[in-house]
PDB file of N, CA and C in Angstrom:
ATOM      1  N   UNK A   1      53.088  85.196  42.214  1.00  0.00           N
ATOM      2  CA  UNK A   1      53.951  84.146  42.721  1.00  0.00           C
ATOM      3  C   UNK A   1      53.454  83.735  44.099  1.00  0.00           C
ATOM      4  N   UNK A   2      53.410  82.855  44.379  1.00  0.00           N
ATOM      5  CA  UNK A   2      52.571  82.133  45.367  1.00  0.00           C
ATOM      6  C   UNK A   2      53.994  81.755  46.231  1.00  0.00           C
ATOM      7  N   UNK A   3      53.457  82.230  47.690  1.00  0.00           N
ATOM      8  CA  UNK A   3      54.629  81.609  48.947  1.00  0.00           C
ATOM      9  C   UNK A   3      55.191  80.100  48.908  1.00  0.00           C
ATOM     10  N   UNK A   4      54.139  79.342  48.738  1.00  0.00           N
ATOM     11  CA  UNK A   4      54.253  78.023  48.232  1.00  0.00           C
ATOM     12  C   UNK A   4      54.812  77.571  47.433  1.00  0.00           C
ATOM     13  N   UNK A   5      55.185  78.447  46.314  1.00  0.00           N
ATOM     14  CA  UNK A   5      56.522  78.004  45.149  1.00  0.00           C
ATOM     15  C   UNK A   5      57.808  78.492  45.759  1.00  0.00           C
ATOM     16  N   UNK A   6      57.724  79.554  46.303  1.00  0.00           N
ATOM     17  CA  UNK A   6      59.192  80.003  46.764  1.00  0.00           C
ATOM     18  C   UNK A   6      59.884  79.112  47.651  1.00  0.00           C
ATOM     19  N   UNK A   7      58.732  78.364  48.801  1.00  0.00           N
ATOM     20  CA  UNK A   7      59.008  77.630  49.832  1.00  0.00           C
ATOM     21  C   UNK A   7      60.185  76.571  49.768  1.00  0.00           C
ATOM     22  N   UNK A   8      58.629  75.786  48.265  1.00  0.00           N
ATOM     23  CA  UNK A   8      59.270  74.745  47.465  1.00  0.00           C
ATOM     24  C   UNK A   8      60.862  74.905  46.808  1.00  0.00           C
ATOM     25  N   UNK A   9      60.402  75.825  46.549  1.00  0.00           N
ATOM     26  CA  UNK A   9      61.934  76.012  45.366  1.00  0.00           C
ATOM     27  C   UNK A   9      63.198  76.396  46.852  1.00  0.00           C
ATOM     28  N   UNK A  10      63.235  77.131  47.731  1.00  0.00           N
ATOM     29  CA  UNK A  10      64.199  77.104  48.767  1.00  0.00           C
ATOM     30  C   UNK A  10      64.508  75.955  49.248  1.00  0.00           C
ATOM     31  N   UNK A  11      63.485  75.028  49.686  1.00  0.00           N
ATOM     32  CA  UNK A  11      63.657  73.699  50.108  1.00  0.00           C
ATOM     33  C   UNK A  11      64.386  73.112  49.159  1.00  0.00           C
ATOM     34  N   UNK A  12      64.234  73.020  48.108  1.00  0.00           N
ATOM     35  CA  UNK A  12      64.739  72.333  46.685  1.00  0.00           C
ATOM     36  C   UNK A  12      65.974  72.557  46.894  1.00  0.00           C
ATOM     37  N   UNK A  13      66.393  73.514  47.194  1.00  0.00           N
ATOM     38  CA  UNK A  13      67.903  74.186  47.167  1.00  0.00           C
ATOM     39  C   UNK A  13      68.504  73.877  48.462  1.00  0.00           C
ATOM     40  N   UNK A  14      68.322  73.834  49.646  1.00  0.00           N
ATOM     41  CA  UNK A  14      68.590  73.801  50.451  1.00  0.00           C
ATOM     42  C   UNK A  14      68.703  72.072  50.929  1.00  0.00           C
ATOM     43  N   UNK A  15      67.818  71.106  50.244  1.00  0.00           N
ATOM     44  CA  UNK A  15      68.550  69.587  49.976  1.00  0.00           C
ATOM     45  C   UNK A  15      70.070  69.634  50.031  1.00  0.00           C
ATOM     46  N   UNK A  16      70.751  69.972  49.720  1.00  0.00           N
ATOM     47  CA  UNK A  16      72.109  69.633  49.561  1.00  0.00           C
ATOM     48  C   UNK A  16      72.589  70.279  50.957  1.00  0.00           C
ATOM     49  N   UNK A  17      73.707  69.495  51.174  1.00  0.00           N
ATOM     50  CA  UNK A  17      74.561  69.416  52.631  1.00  0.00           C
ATOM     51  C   UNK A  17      75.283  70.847  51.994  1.00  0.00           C
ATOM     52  N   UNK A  18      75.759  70.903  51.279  1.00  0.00           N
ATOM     53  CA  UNK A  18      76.668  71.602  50.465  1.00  0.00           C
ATOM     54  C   UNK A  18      76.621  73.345  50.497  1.00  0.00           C
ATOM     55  N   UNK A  19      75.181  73.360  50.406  1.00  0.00           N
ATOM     56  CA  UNK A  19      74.168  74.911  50.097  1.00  0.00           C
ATOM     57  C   UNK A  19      73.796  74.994  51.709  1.00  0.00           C
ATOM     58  N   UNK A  20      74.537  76.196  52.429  1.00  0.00           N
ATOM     59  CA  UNK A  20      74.131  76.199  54.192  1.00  0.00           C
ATOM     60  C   UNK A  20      72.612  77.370  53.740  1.00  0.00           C
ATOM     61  N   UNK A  21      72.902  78.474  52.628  1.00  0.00           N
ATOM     62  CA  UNK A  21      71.920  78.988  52.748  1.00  0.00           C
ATOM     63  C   UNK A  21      71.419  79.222  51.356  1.00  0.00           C
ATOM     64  N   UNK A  22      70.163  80.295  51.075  1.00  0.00           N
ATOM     65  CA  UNK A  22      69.762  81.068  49.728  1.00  0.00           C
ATOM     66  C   UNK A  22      69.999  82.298  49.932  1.00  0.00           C
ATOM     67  N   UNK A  23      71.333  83.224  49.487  1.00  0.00           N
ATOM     68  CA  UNK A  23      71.342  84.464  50.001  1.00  0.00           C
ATOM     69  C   UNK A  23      69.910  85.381  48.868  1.00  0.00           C
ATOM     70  N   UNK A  24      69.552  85.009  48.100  1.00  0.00           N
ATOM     71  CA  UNK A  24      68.713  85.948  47.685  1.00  0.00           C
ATOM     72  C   UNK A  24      68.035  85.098  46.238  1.00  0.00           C
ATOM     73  N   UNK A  25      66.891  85.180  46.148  1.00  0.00           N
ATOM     74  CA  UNK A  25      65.999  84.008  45.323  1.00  0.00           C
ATOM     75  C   UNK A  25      64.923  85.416  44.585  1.00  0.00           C
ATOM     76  N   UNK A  26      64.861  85.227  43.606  1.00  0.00           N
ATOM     77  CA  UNK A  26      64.231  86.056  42.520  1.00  0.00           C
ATOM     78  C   UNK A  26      63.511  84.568  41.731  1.00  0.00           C
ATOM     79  N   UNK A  27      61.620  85.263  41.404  1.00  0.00           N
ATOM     80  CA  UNK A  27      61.113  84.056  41.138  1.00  0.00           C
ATOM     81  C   UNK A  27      60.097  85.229  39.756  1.00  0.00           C
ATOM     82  N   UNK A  28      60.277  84.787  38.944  1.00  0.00           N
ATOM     83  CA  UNK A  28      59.762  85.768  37.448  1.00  0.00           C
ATOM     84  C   UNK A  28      58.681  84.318  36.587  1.00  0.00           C
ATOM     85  N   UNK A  29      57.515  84.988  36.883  1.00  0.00           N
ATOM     86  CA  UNK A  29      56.479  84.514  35.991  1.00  0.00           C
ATOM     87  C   UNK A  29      56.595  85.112  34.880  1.00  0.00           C
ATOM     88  N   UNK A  30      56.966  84.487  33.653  1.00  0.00           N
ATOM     89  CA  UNK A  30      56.824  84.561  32.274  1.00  0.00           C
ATOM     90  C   UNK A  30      55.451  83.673  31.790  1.00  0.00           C
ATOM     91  N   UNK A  31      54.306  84.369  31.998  1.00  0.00           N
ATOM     92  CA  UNK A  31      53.651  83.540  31.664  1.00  0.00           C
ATOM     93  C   UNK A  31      53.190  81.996  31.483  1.00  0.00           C
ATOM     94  N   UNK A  32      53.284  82.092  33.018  1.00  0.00           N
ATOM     95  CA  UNK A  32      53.126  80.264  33.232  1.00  0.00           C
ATOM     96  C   UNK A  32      54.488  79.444  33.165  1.00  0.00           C
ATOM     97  N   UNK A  33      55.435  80.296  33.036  1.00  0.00           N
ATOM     98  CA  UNK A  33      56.599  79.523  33.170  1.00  0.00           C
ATOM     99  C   UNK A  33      57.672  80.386  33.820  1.00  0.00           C
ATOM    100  N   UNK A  34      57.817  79.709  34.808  1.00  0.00           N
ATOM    101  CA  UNK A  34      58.651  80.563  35.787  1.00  0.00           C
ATOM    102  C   UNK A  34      60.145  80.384  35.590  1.00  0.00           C
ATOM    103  N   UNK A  35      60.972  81.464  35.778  1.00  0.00           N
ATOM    104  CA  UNK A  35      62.332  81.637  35.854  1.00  0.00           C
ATOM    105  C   UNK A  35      62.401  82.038  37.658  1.00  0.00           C
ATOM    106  N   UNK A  36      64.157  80.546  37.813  1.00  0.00           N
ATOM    107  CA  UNK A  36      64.265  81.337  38.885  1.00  0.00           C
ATOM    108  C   UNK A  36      65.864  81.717  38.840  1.00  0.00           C
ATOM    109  N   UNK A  37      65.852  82.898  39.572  1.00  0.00           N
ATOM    110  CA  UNK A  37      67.484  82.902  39.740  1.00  0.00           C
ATOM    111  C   UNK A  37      67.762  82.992  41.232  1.00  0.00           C
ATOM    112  N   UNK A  38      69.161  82.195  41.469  1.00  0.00           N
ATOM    113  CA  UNK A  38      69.501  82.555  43.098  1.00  0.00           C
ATOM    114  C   UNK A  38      70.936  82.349  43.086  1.00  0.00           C
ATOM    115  N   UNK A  39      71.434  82.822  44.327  1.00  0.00           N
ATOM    116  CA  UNK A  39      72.876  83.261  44.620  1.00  0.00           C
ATOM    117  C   UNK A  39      72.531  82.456  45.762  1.00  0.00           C
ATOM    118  N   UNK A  40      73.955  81.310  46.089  1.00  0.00           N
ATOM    119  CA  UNK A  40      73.997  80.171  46.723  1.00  0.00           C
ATOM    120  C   UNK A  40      75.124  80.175  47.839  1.00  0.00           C
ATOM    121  N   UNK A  41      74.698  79.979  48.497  1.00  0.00           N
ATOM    122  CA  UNK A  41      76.168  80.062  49.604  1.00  0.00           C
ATOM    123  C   UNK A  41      76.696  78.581  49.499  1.00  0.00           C
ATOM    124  N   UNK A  42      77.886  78.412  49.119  1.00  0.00           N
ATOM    125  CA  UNK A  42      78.600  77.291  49.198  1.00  0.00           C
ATOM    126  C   UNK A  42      80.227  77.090  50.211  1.00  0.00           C
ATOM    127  N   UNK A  43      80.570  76.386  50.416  1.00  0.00           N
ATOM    128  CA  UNK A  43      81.865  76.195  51.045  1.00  0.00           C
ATOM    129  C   UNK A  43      82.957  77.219  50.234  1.00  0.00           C
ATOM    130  N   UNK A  44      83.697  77.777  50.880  1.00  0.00           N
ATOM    131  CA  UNK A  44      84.686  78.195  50.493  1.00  0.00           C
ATOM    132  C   UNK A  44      86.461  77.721  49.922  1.00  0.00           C
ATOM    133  N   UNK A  45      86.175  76.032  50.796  1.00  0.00           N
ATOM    134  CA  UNK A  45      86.953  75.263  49.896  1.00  0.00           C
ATOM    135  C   UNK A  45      86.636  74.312  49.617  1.00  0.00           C
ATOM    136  N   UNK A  46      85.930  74.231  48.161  1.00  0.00           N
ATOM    137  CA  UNK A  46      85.556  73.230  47.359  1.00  0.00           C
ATOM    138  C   UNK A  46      85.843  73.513  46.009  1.00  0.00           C
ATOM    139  N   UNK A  47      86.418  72.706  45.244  1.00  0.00           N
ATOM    140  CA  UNK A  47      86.338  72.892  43.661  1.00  0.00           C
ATOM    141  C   UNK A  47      85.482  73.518  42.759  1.00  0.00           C
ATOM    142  N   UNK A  48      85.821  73.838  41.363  1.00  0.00           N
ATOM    143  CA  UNK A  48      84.854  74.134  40.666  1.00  0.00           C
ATOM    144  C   UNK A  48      84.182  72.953  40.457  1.00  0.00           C
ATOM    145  N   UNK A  49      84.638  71.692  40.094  1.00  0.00           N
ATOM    146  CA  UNK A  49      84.382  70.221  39.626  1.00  0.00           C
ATOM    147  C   UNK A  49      83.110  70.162  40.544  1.00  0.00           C
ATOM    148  N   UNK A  50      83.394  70.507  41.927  1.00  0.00           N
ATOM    149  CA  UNK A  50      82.083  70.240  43.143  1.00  0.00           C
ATOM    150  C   UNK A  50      81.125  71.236  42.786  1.00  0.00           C
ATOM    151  N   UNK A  51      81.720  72.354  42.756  1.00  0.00           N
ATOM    152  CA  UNK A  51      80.525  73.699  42.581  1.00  0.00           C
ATOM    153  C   UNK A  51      79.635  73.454  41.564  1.00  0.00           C
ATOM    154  N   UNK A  52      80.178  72.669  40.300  1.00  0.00           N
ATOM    155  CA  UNK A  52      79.367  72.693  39.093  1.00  0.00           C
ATOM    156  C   UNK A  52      78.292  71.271  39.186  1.00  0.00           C
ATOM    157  N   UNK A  53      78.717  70.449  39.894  1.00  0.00           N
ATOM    158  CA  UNK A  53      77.979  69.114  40.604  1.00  0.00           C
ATOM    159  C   UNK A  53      76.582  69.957  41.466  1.00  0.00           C
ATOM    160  N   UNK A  54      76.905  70.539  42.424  1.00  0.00           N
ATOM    161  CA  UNK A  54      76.092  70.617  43.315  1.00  0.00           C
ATOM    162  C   UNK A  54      75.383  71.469  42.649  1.00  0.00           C
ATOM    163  N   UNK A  55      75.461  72.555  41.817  1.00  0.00           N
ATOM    164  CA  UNK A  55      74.657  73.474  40.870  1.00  0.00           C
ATOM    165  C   UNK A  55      73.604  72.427  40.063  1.00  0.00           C
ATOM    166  N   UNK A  56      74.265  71.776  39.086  1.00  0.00           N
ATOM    167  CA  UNK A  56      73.475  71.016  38.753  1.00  0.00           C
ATOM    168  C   UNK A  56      72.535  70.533  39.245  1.00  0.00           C
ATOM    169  N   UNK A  57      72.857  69.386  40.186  1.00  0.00           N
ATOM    170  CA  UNK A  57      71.367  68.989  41.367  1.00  0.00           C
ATOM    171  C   UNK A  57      70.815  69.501  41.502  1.00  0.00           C
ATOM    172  N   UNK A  58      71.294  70.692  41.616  1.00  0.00           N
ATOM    173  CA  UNK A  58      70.364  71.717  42.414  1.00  0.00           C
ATOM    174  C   UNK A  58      69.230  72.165  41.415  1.00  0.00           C
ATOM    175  N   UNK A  59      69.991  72.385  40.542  1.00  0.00           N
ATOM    176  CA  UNK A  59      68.855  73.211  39.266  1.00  0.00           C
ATOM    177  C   UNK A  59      67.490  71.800  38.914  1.00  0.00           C
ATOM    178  N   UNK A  60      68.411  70.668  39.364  1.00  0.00           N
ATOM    179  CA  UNK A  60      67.604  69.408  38.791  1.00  0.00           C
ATOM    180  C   UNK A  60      66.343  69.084  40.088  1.00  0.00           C
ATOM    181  N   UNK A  61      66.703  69.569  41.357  1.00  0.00           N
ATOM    182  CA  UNK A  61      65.764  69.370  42.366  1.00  0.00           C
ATOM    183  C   UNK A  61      64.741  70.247  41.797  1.00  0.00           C
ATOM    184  N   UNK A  62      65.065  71.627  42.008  1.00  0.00           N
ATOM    185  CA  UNK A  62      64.159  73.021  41.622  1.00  0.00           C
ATOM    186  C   UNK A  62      63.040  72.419  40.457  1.00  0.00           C
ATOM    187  N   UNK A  63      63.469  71.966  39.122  1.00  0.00           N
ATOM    188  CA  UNK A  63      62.713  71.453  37.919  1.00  0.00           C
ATOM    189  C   UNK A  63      61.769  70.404  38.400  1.00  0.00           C
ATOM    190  N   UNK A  64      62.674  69.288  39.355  1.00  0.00           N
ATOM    191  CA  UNK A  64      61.469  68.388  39.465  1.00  0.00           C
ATOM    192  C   UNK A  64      60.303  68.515  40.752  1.00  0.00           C
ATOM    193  N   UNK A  65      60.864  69.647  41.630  1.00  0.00           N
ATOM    194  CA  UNK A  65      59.724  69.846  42.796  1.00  0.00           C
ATOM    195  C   UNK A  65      58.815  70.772  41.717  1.00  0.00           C
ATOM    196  N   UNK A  66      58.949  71.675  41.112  1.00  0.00           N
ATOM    197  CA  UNK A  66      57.908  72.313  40.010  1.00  0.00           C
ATOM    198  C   UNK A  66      58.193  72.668  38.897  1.00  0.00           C
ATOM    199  N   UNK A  67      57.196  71.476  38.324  1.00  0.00           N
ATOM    200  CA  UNK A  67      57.476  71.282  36.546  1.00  0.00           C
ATOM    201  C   UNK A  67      57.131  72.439  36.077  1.00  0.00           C
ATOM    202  N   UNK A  68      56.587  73.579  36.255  1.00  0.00           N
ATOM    203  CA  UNK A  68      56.206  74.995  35.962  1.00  0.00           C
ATOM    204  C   UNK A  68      57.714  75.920  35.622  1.00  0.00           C
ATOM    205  N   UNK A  69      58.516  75.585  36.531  1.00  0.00           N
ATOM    206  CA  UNK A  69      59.564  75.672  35.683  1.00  0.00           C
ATOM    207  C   UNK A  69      60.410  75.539  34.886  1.00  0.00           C
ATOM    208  N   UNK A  70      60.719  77.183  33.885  1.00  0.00           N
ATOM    209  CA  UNK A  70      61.439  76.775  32.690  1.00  0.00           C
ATOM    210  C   UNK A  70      62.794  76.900  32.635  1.00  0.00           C
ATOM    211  N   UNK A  71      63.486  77.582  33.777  1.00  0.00           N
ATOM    212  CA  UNK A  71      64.553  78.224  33.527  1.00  0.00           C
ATOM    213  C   UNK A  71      65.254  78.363  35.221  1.00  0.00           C
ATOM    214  N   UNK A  72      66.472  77.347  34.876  1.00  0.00           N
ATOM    215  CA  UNK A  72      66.919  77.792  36.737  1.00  0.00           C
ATOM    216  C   UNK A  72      68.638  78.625  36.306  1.00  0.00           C
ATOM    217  N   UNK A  73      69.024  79.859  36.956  1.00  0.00           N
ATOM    218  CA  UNK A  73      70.039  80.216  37.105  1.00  0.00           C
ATOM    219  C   UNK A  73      70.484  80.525  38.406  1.00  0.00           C
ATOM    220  N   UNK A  74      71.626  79.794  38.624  1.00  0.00           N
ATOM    221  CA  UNK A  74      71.932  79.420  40.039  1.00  0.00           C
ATOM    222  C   UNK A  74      73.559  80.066  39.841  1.00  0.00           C
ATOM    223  N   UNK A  75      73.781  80.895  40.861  1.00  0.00           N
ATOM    224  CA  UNK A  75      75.037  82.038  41.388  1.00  0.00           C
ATOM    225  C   UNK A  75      75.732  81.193  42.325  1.00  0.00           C
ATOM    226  N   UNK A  76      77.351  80.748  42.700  1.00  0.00           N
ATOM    227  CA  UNK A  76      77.420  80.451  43.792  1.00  0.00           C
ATOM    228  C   UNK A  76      78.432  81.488  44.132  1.00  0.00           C
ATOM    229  N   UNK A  77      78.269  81.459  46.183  1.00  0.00           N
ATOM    230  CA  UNK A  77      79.122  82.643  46.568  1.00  0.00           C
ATOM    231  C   UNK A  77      79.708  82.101  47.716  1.00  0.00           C
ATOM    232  N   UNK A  78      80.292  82.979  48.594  1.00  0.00           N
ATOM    233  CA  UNK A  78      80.633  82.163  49.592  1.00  0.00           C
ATOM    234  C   UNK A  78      80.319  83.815  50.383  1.00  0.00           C
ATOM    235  N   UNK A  79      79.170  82.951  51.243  1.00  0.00           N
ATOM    236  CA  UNK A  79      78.679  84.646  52.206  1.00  0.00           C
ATOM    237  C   UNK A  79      79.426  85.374  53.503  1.00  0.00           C
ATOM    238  N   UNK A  80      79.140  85.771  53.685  1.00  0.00           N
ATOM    239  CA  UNK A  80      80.231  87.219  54.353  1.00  0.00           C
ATOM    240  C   UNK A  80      79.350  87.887  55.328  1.00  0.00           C
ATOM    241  N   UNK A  81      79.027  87.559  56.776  1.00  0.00           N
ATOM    242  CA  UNK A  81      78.369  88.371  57.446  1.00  0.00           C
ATOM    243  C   UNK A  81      78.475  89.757  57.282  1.00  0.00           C
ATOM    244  N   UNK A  82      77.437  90.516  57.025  1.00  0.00           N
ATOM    245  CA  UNK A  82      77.560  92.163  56.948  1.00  0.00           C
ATOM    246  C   UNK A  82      77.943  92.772  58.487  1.00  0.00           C
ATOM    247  N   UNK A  83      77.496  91.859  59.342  1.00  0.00           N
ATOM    248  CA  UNK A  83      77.400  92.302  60.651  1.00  0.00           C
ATOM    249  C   UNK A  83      78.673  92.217  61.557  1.00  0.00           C
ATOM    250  N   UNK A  84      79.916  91.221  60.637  1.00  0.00           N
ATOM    251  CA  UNK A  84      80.809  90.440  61.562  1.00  0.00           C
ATOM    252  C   UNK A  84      81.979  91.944  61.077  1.00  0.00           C
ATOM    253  N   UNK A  85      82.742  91.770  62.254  1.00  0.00           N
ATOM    254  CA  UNK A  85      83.438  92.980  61.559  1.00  0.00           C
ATOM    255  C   UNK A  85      85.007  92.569  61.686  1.00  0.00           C
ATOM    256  N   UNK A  86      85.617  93.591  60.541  1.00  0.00           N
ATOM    257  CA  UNK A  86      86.580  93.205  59.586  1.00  0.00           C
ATOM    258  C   UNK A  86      87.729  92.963  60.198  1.00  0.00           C
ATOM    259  N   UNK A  87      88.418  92.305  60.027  1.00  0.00           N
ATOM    260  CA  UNK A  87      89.727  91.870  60.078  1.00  0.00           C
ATOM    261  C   UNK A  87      90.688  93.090  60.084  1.00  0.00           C
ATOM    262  N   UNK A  88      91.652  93.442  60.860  1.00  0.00           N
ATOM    263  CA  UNK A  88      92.227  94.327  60.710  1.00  0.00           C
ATOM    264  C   UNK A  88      93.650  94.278  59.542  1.00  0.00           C
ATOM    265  N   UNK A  89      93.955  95.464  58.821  1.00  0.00           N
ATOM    266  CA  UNK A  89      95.029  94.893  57.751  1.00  0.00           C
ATOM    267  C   UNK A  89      95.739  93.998  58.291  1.00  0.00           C
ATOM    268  N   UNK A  90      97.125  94.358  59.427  1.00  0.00           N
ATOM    269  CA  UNK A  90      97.562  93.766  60.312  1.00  0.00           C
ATOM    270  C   UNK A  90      97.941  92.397  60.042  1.00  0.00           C
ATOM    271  N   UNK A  91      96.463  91.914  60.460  1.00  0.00           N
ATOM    272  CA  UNK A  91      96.133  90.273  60.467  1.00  0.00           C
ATOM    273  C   UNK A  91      95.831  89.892  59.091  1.00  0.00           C
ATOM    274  N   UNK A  92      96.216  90.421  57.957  1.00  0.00           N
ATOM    275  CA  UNK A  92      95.743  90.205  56.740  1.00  0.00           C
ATOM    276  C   UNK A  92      96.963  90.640  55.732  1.00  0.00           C
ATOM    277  N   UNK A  93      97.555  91.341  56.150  1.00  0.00           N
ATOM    278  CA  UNK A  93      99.221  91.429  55.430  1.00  0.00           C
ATOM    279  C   UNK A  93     100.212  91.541  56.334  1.00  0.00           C
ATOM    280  N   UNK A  94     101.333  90.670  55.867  1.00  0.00           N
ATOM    281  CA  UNK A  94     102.655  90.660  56.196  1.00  0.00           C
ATOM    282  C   UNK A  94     102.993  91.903  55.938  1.00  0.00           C
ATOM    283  N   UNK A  95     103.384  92.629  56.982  1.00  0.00           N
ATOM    284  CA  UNK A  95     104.601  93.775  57.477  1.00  0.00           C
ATOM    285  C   UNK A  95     105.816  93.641  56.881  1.00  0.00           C
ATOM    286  N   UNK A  96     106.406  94.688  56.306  1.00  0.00           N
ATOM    287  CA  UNK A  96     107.751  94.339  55.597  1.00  0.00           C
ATOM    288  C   UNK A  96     108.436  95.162  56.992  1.00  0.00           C
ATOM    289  N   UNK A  97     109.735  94.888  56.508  1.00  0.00           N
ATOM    290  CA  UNK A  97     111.012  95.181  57.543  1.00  0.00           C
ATOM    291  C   UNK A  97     111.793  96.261  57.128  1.00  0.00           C
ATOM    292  N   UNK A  98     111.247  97.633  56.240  1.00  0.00           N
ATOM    293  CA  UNK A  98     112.210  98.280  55.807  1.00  0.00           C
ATOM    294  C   UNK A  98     112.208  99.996  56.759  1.00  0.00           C
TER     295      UNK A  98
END
Protein backbone atom coordinates (compact mmCIF):
# COMPACT_ATOMS: atom_id res chain seq x y z
CA UNK A 1 0.00 0.00 0.00
CA UNK A 2 1.57 3.05 -1.09
CA UNK A 3 1.44 6.48 1.26
CA UNK A 4 0.01 8.06 -1.73
CA UNK A 5 -3.26 6.06 -1.69
CA UNK A 6 -3.82 6.53 1.94
CA UNK A 7 -3.14 10.32 1.48
CA UNK A 8 -5.59 10.30 -1.34
CA UNK A 9 -8.20 8.34 0.23
CA UNK A 10 -7.94 10.68 3.74
CA UNK A 11 -8.20 13.71 1.64
CA UNK A 12 -11.21 12.08 -0.09
CA UNK A 13 -12.76 11.84 3.25
CA UNK A 14 -11.89 14.73 4.77
CA UNK A 15 -13.72 16.94 1.65
CA UNK A 16 -16.71 17.17 3.61
CA UNK A 17 -17.27 20.09 6.20
CA UNK A 18 -19.11 17.42 8.04
CA UNK A 19 -16.03 14.70 8.69
CA UNK A 20 -13.55 17.07 11.27
CA UNK A 21 -11.41 13.88 11.28
CA UNK A 22 -10.34 9.92 10.17
CA UNK A 23 -10.14 8.31 13.56
CA UNK A 24 -8.59 5.17 12.05
CA UNK A 25 -8.32 4.09 8.12
CA UNK A 26 -7.47 0.37 7.31
CA UNK A 27 -6.44 0.01 3.51
CA UNK A 28 -6.47 -4.11 2.35
CA UNK A 29 -5.06 -5.01 -1.07
CA UNK A 30 -7.08 -7.86 -2.39
CA UNK A 31 -5.26 -8.23 -5.23
CA UNK A 32 -5.37 -5.10 -7.14
CA UNK A 33 -8.43 -4.12 -5.62
CA UNK A 34 -8.40 -2.39 -2.59
CA UNK A 35 -10.86 -2.39 0.35
CA UNK A 36 -11.06 0.46 2.56
CA UNK A 37 -12.58 0.69 5.90
CA UNK A 38 -12.71 3.84 8.26
CA UNK A 39 -14.37 5.14 11.38
CA UNK A 40 -15.46 8.84 10.80
CA UNK A 41 -15.84 11.49 13.21
CA UNK A 42 -19.03 13.28 12.57
CA UNK A 43 -21.15 15.92 14.52
CA UNK A 44 -22.86 14.73 17.34
CA UNK A 45 -26.08 16.44 16.41
CA UNK A 46 -26.97 15.49 13.12
CA UNK A 47 -29.48 12.97 11.80
CA UNK A 48 -29.25 9.65 10.52
CA UNK A 49 -30.89 11.16 7.11
CA UNK A 50 -27.40 13.49 7.24
CA UNK A 51 -25.09 10.68 8.47
CA UNK A 52 -26.23 8.41 5.63
CA UNK A 53 -25.80 11.54 2.97
CA UNK A 54 -22.44 12.40 4.03
CA UNK A 55 -21.36 8.52 4.12
CA UNK A 56 -22.39 8.20 0.84
CA UNK A 57 -20.27 11.11 -0.71
CA UNK A 58 -17.92 10.08 1.02
CA UNK A 59 -17.65 6.49 -0.16
CA UNK A 60 -18.37 8.24 -3.72
CA UNK A 61 -15.23 10.72 -3.34
CA UNK A 62 -12.90 7.65 -2.09
CA UNK A 63 -14.13 5.51 -5.57
CA UNK A 64 -13.60 8.37 -7.77
CA UNK A 65 -10.07 9.77 -6.40
CA UNK A 66 -9.01 5.80 -6.95
CA UNK A 67 -10.72 3.68 -9.36
CA UNK A 68 -8.55 0.75 -7.80
CA UNK A 69 -11.07 0.67 -5.46
CA UNK A 70 -13.55 -2.01 -4.85
CA UNK A 71 -15.04 -1.73 -1.66
CA UNK A 72 -15.55 1.41 0.79
CA UNK A 73 -16.90 0.72 4.46
CA UNK A 74 -17.30 3.79 6.26
CA UNK A 75 -18.09 3.74 10.46
CA UNK A 76 -19.45 6.97 11.79
CA UNK A 77 -18.62 8.05 15.47
CA UNK A 78 -18.55 10.94 17.30
CA UNK A 79 -14.81 11.11 18.95
CA UNK A 80 -14.01 11.46 22.54
CA UNK A 81 -10.62 12.84 23.52
CA UNK A 82 -8.75 9.99 25.45
CA UNK A 83 -6.80 12.75 27.00
CA UNK A 84 -9.78 15.15 28.12
CA UNK A 85 -10.87 14.03 31.42
CA UNK A 86 -14.20 12.89 32.61
CA UNK A 87 -16.97 14.61 33.76
CA UNK A 88 -17.69 14.00 37.19
CA UNK A 89 -21.09 11.83 38.00
CA UNK A 90 -22.31 14.92 39.80
CA UNK A 91 -22.46 16.94 36.61
CA UNK A 92 -23.95 14.04 34.77
CA UNK A 93 -26.85 12.85 37.12
CA UNK A 94 -29.49 14.48 38.94
CA UNK A 95 -29.21 13.89 42.78
CA UNK A 96 -32.37 12.61 44.24
CA UNK A 97 -33.69 14.14 47.57
CA UNK A 98 -34.26 11.09 49.68
Amino acid sequence: MAATQIDTITQALLESANITRVIELDVVDRAGALLVCARLDLPADIGMREVSAILFQARRRVETALPEVASVYLEPEVWVDPAAAAPTTSSVVMLGLD
